[in-house]
N, C-alpha and C. Protein backbone atom coordinates (compact mmCIF):
# COMPACT_ATOMS: atom_id res chain seq x y z
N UNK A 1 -1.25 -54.00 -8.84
CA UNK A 1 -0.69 -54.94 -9.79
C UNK A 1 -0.83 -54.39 -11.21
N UNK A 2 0.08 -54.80 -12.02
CA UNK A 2 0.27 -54.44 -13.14
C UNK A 2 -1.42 -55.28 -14.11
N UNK A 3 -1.71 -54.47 -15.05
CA UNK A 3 -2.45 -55.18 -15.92
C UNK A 3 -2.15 -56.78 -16.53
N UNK A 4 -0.78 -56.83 -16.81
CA UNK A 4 -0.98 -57.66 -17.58
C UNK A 4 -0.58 -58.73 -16.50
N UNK A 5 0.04 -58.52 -15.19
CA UNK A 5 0.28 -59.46 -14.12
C UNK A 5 -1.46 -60.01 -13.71
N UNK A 6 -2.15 -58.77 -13.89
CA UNK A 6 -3.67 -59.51 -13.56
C UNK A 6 -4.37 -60.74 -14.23
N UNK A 7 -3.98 -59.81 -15.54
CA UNK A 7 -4.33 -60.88 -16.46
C UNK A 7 -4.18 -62.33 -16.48
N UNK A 8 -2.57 -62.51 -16.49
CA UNK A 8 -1.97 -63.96 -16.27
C UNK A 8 -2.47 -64.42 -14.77
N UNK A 9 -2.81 -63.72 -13.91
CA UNK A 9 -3.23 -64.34 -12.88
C UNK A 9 -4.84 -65.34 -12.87
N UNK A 10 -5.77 -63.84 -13.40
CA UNK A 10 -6.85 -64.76 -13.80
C UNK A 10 -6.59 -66.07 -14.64
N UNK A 11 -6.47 -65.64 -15.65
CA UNK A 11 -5.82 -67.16 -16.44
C UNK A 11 -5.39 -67.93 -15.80
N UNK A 12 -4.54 -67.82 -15.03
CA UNK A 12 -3.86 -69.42 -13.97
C UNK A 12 -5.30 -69.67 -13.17
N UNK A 13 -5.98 -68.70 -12.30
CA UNK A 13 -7.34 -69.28 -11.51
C UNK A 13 -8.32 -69.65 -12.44
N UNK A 14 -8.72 -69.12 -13.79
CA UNK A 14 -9.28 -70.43 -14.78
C UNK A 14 -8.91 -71.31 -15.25
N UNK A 15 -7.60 -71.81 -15.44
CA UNK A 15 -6.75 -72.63 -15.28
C UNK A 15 -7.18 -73.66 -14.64
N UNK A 16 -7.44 -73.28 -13.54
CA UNK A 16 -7.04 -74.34 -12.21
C UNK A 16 -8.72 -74.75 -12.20
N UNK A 17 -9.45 -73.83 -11.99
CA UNK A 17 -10.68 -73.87 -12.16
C UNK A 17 -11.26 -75.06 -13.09
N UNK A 18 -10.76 -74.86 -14.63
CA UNK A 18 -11.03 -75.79 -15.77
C UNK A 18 -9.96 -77.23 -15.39
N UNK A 19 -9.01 -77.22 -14.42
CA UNK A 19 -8.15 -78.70 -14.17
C UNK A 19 -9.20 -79.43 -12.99
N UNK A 20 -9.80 -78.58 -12.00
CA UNK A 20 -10.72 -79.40 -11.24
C UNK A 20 -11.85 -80.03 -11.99
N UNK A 21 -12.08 -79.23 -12.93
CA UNK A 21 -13.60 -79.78 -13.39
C UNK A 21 -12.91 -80.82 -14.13
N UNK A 22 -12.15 -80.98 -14.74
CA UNK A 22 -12.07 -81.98 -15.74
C UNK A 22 -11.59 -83.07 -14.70
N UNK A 23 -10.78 -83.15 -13.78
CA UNK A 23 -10.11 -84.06 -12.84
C UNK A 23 -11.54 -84.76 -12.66
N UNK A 24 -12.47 -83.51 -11.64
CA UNK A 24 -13.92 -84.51 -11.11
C UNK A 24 -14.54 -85.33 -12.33
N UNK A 25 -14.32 -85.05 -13.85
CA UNK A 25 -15.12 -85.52 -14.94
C UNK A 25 -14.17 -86.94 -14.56
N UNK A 26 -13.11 -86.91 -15.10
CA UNK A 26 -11.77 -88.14 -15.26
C UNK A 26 -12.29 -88.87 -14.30
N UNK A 27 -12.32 -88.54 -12.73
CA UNK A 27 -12.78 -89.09 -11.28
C UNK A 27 -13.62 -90.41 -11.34
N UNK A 28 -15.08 -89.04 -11.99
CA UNK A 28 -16.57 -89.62 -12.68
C UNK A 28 -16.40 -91.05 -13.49
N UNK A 29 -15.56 -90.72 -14.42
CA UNK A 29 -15.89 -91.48 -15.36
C UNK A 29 -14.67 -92.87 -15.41
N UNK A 30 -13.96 -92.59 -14.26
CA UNK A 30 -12.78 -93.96 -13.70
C UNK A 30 -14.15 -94.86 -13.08
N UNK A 31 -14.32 -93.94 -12.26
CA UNK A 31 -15.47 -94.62 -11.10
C UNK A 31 -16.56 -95.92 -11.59
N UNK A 32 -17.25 -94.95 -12.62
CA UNK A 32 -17.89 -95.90 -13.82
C UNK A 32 -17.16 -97.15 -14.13
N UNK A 33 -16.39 -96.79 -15.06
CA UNK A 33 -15.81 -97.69 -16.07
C UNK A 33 -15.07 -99.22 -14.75
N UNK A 34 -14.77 -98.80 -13.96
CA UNK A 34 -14.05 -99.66 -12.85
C UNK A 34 -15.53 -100.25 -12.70
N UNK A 35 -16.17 -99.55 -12.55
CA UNK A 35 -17.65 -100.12 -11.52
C UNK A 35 -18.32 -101.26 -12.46
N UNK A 36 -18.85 -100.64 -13.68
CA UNK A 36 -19.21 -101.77 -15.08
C UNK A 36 -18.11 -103.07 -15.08
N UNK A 37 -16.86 -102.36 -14.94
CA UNK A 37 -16.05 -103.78 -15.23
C UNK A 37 -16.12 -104.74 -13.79
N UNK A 38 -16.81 -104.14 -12.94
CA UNK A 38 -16.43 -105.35 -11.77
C UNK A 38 -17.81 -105.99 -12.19
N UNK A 39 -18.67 -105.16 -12.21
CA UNK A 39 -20.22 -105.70 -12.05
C UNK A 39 -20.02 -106.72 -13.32
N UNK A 40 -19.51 -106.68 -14.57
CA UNK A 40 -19.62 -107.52 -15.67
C UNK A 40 -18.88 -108.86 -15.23
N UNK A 41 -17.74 -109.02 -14.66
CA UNK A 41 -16.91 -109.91 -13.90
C UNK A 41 -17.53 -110.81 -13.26
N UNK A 42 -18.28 -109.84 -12.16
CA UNK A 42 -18.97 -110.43 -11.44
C UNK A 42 -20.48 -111.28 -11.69
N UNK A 43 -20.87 -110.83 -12.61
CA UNK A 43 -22.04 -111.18 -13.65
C UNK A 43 -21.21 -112.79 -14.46
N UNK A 44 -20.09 -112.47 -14.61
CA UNK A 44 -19.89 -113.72 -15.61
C UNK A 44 -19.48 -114.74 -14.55
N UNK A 45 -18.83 -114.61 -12.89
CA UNK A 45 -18.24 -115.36 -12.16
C UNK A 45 -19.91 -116.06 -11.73
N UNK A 46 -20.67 -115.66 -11.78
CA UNK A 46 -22.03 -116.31 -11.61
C UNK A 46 -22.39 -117.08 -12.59
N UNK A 47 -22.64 -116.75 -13.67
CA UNK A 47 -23.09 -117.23 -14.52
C UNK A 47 -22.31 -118.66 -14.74
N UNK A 48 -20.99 -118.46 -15.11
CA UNK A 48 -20.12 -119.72 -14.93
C UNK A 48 -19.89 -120.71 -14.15
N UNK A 49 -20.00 -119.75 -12.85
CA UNK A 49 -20.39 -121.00 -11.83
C UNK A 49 -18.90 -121.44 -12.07
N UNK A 50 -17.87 -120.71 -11.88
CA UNK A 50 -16.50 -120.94 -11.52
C UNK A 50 -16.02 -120.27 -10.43
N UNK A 51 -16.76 -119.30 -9.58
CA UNK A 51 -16.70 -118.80 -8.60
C UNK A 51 -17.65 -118.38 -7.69
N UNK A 52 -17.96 -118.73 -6.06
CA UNK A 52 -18.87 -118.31 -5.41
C UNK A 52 -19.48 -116.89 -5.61
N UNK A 53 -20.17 -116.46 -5.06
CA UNK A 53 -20.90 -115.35 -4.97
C UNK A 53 -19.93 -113.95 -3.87
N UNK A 54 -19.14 -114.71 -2.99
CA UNK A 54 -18.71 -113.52 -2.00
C UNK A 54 -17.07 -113.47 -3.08
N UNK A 55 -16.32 -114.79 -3.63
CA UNK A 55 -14.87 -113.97 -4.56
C UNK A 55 -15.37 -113.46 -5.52
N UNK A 56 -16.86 -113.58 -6.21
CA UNK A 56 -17.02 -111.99 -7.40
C UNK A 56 -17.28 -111.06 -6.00
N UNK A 57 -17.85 -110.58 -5.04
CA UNK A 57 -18.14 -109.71 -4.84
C UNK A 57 -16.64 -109.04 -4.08
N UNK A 58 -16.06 -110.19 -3.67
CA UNK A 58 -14.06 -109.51 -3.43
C UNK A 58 -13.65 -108.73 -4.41
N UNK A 59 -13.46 -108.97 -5.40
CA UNK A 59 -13.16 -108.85 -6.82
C UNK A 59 -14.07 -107.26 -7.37
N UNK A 60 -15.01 -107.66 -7.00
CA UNK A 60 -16.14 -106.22 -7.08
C UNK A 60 -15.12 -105.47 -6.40
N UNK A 61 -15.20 -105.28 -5.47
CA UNK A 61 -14.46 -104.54 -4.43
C UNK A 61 -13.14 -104.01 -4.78
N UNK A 62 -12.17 -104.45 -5.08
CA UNK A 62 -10.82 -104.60 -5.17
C UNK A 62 -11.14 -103.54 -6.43
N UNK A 63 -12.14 -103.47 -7.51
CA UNK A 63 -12.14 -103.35 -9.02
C UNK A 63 -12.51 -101.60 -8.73
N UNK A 64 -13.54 -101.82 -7.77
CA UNK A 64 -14.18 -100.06 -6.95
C UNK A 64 -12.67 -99.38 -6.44
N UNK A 65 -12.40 -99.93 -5.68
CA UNK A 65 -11.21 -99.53 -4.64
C UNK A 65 -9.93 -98.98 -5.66
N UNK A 66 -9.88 -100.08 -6.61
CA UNK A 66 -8.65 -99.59 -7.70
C UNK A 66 -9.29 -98.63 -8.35
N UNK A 67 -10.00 -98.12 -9.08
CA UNK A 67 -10.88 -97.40 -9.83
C UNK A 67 -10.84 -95.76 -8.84
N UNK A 68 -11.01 -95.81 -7.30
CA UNK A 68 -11.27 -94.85 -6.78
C UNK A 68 -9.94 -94.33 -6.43
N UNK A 69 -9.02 -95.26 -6.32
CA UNK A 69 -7.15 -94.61 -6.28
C UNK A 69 -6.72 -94.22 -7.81
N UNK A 70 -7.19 -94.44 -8.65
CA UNK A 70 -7.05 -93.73 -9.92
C UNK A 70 -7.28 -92.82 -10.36
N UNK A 71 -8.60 -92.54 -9.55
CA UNK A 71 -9.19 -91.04 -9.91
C UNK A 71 -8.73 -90.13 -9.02
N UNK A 72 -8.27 -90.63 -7.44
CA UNK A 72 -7.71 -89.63 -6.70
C UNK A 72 -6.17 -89.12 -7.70
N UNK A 73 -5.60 -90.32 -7.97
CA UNK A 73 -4.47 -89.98 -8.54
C UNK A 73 -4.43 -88.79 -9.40
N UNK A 74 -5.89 -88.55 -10.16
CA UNK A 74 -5.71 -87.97 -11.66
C UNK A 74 -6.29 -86.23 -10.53
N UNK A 75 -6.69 -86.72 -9.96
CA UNK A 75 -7.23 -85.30 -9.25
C UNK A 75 -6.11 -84.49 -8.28
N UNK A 76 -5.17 -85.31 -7.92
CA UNK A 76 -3.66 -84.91 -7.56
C UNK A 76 -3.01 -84.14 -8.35
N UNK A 77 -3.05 -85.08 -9.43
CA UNK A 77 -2.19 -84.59 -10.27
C UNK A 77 -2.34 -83.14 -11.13
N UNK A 78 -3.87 -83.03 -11.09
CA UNK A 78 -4.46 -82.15 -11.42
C UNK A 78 -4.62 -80.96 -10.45
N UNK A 79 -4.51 -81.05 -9.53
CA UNK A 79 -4.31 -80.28 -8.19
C UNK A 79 -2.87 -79.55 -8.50
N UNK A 80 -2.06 -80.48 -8.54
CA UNK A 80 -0.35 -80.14 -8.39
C UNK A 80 -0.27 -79.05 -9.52
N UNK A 81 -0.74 -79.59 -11.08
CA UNK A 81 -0.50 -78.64 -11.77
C UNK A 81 -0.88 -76.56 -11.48
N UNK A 82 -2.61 -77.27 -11.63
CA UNK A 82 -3.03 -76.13 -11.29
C UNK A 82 -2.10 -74.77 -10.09
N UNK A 83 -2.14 -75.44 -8.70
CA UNK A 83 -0.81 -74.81 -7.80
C UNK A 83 0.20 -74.33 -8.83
N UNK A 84 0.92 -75.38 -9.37
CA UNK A 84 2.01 -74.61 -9.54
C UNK A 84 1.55 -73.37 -10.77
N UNK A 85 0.73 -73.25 -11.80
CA UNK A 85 0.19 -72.40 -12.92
C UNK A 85 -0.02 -71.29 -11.87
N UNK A 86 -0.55 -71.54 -10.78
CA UNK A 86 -1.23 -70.14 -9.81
C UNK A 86 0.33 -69.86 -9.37
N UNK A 87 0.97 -70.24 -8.71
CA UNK A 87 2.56 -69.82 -7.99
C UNK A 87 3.23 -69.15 -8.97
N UNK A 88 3.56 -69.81 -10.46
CA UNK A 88 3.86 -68.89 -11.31
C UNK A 88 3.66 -67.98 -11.29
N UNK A 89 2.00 -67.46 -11.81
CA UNK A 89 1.60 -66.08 -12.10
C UNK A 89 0.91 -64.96 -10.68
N UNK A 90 1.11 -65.78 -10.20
CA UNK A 90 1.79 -64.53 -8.72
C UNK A 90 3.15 -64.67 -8.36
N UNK A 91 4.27 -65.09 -8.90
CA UNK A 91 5.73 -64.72 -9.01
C UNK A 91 5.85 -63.97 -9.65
N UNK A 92 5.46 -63.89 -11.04
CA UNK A 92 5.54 -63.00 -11.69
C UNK A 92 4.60 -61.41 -11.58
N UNK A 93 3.38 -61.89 -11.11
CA UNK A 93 2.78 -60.47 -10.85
C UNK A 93 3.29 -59.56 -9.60
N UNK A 94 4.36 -60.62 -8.74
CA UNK A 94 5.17 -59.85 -7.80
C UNK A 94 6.26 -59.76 -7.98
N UNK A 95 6.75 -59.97 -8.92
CA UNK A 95 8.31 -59.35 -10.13
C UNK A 95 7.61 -57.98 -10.97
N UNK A 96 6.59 -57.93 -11.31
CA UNK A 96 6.09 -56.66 -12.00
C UNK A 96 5.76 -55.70 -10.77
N UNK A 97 4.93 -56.28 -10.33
CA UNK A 97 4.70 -54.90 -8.99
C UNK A 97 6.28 -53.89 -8.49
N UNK A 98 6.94 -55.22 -8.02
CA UNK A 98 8.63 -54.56 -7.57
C UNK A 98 9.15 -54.14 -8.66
N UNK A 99 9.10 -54.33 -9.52
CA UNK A 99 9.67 -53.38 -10.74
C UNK A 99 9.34 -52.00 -10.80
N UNK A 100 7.56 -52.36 -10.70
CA UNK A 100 7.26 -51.11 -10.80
C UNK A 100 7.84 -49.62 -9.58
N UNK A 101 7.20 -50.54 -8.21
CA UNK A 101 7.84 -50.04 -7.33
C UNK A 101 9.04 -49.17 -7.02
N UNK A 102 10.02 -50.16 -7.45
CA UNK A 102 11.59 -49.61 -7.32
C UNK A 102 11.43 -48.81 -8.54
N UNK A 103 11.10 -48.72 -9.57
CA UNK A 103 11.23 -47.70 -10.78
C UNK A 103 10.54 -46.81 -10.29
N UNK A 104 9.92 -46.12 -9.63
CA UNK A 104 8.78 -44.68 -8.71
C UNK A 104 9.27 -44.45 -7.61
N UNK A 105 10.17 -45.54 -7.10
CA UNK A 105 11.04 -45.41 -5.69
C UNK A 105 12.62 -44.43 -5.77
N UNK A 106 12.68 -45.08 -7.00
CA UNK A 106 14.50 -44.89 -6.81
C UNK A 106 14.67 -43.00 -6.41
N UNK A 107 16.09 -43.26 -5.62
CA UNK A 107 16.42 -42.17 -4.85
C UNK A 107 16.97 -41.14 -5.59
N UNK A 108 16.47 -40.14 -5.65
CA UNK A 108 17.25 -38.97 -6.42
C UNK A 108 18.72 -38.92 -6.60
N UNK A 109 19.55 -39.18 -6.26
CA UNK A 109 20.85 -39.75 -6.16
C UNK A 109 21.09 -40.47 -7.31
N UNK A 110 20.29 -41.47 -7.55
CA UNK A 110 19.96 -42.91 -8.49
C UNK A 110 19.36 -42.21 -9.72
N UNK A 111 19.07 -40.89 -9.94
CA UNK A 111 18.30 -40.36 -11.18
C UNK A 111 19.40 -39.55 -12.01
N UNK A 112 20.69 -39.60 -11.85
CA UNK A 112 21.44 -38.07 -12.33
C UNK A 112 21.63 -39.14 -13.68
N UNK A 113 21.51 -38.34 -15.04
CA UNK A 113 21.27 -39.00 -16.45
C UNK A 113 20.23 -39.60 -16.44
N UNK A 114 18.90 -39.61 -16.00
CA UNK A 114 17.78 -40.59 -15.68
C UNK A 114 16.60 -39.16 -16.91
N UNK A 115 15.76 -39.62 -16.46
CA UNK A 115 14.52 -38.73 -17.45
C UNK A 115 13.06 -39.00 -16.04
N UNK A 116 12.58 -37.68 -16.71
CA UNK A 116 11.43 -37.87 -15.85
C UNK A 116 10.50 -37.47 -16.62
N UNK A 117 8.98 -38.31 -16.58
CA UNK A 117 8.57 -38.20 -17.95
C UNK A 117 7.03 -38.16 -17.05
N UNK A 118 6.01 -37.22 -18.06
CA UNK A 118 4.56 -37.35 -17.44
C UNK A 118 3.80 -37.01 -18.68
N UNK A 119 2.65 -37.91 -18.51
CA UNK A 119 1.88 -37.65 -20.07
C UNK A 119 1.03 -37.20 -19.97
N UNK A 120 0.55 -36.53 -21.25
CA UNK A 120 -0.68 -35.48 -21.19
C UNK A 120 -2.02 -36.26 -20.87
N UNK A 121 -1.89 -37.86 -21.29
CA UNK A 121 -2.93 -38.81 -21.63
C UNK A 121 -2.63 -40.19 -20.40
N UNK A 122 -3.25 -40.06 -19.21
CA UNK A 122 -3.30 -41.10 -18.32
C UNK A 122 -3.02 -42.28 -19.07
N UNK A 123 -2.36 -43.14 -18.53
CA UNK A 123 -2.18 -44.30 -19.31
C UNK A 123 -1.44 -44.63 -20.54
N UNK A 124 -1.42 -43.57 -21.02
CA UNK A 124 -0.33 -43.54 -22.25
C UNK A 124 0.84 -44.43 -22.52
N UNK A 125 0.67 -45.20 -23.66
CA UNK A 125 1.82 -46.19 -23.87
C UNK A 125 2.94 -46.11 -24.76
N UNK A 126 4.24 -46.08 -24.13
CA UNK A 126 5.28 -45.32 -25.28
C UNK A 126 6.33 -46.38 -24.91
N UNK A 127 7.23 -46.23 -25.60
CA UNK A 127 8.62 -47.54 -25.23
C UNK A 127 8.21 -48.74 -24.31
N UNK A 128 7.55 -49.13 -24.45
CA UNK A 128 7.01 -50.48 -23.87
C UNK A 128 6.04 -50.60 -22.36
N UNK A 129 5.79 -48.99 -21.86
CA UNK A 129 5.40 -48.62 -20.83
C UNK A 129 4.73 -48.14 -20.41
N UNK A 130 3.10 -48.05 -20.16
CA UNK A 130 1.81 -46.83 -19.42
C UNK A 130 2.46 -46.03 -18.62
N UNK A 131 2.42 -44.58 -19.29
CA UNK A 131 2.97 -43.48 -18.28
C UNK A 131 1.22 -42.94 -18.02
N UNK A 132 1.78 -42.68 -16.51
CA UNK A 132 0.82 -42.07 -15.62
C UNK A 132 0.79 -40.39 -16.28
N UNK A 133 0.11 -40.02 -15.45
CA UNK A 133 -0.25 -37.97 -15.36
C UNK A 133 0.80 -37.38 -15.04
N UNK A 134 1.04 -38.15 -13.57
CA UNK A 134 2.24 -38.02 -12.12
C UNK A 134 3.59 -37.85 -13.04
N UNK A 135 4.27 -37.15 -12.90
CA UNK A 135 5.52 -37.20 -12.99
C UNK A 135 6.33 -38.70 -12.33
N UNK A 136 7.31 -39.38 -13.31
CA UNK A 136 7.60 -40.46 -12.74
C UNK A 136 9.02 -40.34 -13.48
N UNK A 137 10.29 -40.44 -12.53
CA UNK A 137 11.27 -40.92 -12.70
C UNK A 137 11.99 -42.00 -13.14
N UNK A 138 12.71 -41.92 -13.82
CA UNK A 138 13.79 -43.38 -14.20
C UNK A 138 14.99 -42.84 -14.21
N UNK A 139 15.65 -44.36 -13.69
CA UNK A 139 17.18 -43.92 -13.79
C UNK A 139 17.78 -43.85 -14.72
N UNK A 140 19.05 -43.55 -15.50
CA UNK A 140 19.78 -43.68 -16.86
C UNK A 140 19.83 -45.23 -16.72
N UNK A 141 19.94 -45.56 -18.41
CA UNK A 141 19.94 -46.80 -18.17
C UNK A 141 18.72 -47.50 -18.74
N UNK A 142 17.72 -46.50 -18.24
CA UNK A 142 16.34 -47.55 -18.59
C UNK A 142 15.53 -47.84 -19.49
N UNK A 143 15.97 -46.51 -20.64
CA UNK A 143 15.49 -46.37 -21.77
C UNK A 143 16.93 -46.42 -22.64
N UNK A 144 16.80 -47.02 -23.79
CA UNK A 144 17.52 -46.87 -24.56
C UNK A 144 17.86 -45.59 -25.52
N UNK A 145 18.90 -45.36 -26.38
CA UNK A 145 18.83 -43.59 -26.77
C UNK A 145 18.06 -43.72 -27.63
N UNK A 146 17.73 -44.79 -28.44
CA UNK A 146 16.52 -44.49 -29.30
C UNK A 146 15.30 -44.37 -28.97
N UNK A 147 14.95 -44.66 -27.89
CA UNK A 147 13.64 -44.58 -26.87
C UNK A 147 13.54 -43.15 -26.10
N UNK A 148 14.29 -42.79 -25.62
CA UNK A 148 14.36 -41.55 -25.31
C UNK A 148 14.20 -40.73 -26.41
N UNK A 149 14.88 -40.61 -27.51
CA UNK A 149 14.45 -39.84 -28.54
C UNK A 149 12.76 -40.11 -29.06
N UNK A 150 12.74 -40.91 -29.39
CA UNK A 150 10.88 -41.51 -29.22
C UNK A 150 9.96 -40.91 -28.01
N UNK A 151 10.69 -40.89 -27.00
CA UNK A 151 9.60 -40.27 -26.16
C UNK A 151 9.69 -39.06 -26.00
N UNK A 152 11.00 -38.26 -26.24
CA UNK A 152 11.21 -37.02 -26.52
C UNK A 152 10.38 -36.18 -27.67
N UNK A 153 10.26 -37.23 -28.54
CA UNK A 153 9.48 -36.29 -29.76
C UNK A 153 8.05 -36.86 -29.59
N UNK A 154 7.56 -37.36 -28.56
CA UNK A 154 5.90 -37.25 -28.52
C UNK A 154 5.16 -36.38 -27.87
N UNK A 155 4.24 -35.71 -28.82
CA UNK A 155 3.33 -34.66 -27.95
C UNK A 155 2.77 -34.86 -27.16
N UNK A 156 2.26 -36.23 -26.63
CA UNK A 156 1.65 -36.80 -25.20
C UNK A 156 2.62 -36.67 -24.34
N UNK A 157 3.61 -36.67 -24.71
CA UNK A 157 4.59 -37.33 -23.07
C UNK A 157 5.37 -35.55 -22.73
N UNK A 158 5.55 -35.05 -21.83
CA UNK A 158 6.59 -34.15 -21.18
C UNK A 158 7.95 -35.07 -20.93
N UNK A 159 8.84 -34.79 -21.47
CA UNK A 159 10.40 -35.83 -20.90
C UNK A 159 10.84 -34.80 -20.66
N UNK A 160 11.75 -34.52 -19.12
CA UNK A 160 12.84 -33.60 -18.53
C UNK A 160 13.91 -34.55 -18.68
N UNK A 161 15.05 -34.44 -18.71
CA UNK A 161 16.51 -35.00 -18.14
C UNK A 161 16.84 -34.66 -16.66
N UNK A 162 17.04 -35.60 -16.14
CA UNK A 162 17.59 -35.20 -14.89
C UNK A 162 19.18 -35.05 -14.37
C-alpha cells in the first residue's frame, strides 16, 4: 500500500476507535440522566401520594428502557459512521495500490512515447511521485511535457524515452 493510503487508513481506525469511545461515554451518560430522572419521578410519585408505589416503579422502568434505546441508537449511529470512514479509506487505498500496480504492469506495447525513469535516491519525490532504484515504466500520457522536462533535468532521476 501506498504511504499515504496507510495513512488515511489509520486515521479512519482512530476514527472509529475515538466514535466507540465517545458512543459508550453518550451510552454512559443517557443511562444516568434517564435513571436520575425516573428515580426523581419516582421519589416525587411517593412523596405526593398521587401514585402507588408499583406505577412509579412502571414509570421507573419505561424511563430505564427509553434511556437504554437511546444510547443503543447513538452507538448505531456511531457504528454506521465509523464503517463507512473505514470503507472509504480502504477504497481508496485500493484505488492507489491498482494505480500503482497497472503503472509497473503496463505492457511494453503500452510504453512506445512512455519514459522509464530510476533514481539515484530510493524514494525520491519528483512530479508528484516516489521513484524507486528499479527502473519503472510509464506510458505517454502520464507525465505532462513540463514534468518530463523536470524530471529530465534532475540529477537524482535517470529518464530514458521509450
Amino acid at each position: 500500500m501506498e504511504p499515504e493510503a496507510l495513512r488515511k487508513l489509520a486515521e479512519a481506525v482512530v476514527a472509529f476507535i475515538a466514535a466507540l469511545d465517545i458512543a459508550a461515554e453518550a451510552k454512559t451518560a443517557a443511562e444516568k440522566k434517564k435513571t436520575a430522572k425516573a428515580v426523581e419521578e419516582a421519589m416525587a410519585a411517593v412523596k405526593a401520594e398521587t401514585a402507588d408505589v408499583e406505577t412509579a416503579a412502571k414509570a421507573a422502568m419505561q424511563a430505564v428502557e427509553a434511556a437504554k434505546a437511546e444510547a443503543g441508537q447513538i452507538l448505531s449511529d456511531a457504528n454506521a459512521e465509523a464503517s463507512r470512514i473505514i470503507e472509504e479509506a480502504a477504497k481508496l487505498a485500493a484505488e492507489k495500490t491498482s494505480e500503482s500496480i497497472e503503472t509497473r504492469a503496463a505492457a511494453p506495447a503500452d510504453m512506445k512515447g512512455g519514459v522509464r525513469i530510476r533514481s539515484k535516491v530510493d524514494g525520491f519525490r519528483r512530479a508528484g511521485i516516489s521513484h524507486p532504484k528499479d527502473a519503472t515504466e510509464y506510458p505517454a500520457g502520464r507525465f505532462s511535457a513540463e514534468q518530463i522536462e523536470i524530471l529530465k533535468s534532475e540529477p537524482n532521476l535517470v529518464v530514458e524515452d521509450l
